[in-house]
N, C-alpha and C. Protein backbone atom coordinates (compact mmCIF):
# COMPACT_ATOMS: atom_id res chain seq x y z
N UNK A 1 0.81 -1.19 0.00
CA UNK A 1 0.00 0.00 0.00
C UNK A 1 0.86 1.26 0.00
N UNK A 2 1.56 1.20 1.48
CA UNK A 2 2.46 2.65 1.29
C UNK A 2 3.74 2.12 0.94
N UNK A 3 4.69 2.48 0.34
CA UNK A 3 6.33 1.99 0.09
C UNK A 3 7.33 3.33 0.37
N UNK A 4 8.38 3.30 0.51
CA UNK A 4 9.17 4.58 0.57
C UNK A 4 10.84 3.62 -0.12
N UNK A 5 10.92 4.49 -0.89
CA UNK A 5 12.55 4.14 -1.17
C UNK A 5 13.28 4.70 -0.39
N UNK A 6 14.25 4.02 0.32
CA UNK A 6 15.35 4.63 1.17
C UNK A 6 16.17 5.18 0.66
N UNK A 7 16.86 6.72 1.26
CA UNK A 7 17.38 7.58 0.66
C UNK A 7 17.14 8.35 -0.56
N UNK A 8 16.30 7.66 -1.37
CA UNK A 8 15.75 8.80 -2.39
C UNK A 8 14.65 9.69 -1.86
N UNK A 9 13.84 9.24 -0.70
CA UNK A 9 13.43 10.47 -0.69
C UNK A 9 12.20 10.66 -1.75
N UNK A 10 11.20 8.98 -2.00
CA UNK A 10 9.99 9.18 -2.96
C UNK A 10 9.44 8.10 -2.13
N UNK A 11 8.06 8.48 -2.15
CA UNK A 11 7.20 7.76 -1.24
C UNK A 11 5.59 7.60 -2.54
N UNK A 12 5.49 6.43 -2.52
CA UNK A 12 4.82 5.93 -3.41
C UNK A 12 3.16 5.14 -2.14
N UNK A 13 2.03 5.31 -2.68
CA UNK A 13 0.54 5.00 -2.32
C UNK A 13 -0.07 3.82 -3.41
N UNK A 14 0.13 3.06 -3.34
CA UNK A 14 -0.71 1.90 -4.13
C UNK A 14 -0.15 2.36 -5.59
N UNK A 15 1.28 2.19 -5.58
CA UNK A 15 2.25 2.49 -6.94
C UNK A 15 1.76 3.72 -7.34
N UNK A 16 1.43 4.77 -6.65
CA UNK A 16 1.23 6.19 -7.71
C UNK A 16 2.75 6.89 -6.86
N UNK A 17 3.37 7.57 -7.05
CA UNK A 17 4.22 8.75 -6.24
C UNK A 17 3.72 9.74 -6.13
N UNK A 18 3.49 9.63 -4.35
CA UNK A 18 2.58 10.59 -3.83
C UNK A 18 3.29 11.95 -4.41
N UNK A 19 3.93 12.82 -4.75
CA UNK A 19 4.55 13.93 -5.82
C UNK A 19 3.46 14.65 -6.54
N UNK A 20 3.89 13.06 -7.68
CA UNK A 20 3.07 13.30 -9.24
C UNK A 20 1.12 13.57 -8.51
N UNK A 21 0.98 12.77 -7.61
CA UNK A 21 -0.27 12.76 -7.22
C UNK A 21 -0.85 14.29 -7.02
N UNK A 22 0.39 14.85 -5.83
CA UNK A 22 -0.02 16.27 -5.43
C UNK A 22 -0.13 17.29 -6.49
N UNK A 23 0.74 16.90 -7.67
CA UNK A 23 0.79 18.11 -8.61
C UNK A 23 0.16 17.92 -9.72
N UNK A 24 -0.39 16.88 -9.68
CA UNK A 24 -1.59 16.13 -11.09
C UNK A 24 -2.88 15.77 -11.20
N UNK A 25 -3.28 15.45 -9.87
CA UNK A 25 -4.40 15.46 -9.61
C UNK A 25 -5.12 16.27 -8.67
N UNK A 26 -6.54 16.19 -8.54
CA UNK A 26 -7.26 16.63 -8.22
C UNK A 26 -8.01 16.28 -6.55
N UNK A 27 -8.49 16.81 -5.98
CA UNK A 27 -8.61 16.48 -4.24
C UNK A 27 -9.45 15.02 -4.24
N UNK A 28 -10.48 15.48 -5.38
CA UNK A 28 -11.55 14.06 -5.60
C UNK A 28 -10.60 13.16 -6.27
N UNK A 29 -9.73 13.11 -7.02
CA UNK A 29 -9.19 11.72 -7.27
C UNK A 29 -8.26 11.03 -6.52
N UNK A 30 -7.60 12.02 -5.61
CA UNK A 30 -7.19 11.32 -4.07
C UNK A 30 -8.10 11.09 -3.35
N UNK A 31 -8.60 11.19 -3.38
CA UNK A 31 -9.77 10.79 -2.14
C UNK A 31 -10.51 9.40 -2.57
N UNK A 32 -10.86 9.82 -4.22
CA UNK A 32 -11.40 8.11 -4.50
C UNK A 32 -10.21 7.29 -5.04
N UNK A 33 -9.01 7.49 -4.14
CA UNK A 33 -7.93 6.70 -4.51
C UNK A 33 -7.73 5.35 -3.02
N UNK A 34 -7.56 6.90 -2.25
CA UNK A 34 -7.82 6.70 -0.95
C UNK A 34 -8.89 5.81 -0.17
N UNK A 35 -9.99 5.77 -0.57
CA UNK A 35 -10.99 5.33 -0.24
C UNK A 35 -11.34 3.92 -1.02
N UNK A 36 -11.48 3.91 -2.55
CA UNK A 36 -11.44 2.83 -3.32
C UNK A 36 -10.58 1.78 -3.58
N UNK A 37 -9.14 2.47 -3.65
CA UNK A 37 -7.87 1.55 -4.20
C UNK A 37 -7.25 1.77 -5.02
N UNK A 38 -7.89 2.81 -6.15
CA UNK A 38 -7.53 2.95 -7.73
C UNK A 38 -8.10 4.41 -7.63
N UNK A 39 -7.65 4.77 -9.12
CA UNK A 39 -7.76 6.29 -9.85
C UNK A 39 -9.17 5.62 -10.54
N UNK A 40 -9.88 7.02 -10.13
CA UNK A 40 -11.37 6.57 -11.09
C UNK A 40 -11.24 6.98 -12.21
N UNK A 41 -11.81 5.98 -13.20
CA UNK A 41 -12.10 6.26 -15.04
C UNK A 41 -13.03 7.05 -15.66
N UNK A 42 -12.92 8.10 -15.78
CA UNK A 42 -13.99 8.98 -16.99
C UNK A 42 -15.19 9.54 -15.83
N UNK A 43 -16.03 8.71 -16.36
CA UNK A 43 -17.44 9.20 -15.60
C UNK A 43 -17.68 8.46 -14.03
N UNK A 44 -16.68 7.86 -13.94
CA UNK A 44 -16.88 7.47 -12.30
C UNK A 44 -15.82 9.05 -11.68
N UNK A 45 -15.61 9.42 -11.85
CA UNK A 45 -14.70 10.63 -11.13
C UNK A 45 -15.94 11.80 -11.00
N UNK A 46 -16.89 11.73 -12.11
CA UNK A 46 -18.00 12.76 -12.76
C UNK A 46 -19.00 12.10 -11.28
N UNK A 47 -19.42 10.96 -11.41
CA UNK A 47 -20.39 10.63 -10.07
C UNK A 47 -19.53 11.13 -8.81
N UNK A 48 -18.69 10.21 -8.53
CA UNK A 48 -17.84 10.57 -7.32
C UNK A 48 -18.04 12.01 -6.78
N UNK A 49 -17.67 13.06 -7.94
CA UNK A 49 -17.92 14.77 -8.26
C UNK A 49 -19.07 15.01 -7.37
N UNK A 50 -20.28 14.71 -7.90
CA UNK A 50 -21.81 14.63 -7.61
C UNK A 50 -21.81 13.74 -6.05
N UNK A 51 -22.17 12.77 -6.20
CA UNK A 51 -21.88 12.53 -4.62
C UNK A 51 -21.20 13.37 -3.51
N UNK A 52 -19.97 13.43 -3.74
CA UNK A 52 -19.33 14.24 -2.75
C UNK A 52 -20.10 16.14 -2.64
N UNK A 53 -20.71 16.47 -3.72
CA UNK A 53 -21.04 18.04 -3.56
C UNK A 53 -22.54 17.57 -2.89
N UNK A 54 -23.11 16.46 -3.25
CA UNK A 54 -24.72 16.27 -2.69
C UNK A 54 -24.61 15.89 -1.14
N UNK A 55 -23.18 15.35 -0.57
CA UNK A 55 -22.95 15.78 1.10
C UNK A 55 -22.73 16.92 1.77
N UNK A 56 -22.13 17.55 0.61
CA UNK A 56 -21.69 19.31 1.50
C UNK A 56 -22.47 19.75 2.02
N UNK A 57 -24.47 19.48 1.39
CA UNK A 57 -24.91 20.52 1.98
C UNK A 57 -25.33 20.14 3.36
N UNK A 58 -25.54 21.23 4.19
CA UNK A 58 -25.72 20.60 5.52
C UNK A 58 -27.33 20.44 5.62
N UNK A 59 -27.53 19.47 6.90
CA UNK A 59 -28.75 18.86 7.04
C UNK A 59 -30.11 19.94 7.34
N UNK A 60 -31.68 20.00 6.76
CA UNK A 60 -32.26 20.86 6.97
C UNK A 60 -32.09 21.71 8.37
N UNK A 61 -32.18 21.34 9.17
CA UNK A 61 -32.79 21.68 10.39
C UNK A 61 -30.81 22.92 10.47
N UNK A 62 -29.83 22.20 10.26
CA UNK A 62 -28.85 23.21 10.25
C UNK A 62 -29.26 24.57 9.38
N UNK A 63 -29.44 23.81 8.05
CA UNK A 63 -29.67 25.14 7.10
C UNK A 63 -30.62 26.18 7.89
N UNK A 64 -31.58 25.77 8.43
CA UNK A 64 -32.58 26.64 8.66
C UNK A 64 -32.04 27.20 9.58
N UNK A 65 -31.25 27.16 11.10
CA UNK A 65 -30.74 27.69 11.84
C UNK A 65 -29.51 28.62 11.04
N UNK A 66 -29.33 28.90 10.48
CA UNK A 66 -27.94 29.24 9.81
C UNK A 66 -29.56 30.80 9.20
N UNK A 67 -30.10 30.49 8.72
CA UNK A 67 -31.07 31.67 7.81
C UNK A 67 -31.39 32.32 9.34
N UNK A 68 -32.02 31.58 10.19
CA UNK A 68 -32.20 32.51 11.29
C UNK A 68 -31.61 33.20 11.83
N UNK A 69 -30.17 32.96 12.07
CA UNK A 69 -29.54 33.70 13.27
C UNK A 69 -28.91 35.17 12.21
């Protein structure tokens, strides 16, 4: 899962180098890397997208306290 080469100084996540990861991808494709195992393909990154924004919002009874105060 995690590996580190000694002395180089590259630390690799289920063979990606966490690096290339930080400077190539995107927060959602670490996360469904993280969570799944793998980099999602095409339109699973597009759901993943959707899912994750259809949790942000917070639950009624918050929203409504949030308009009141």
């Amino acid at each position: 899962m995690f590996k580190i080469q000694p002395g180089l100084f590259i630390y690799y996540y289920r063979g990606y180098d966490l690096e290339e990861l930080a400077q190539y991808s995107t927060f959602e494709e670490v996360a469904y890397l993280l969570w799944l195992g793998r980099l999602p393909a095409g339109a699973e990154l597009e759901r993943f997208k959707a899912e994750l924004a259809g949790r942000r919002k917070p639950p009624g009874h918050v929203d409504e306290a949030v308009r009141i105060a």
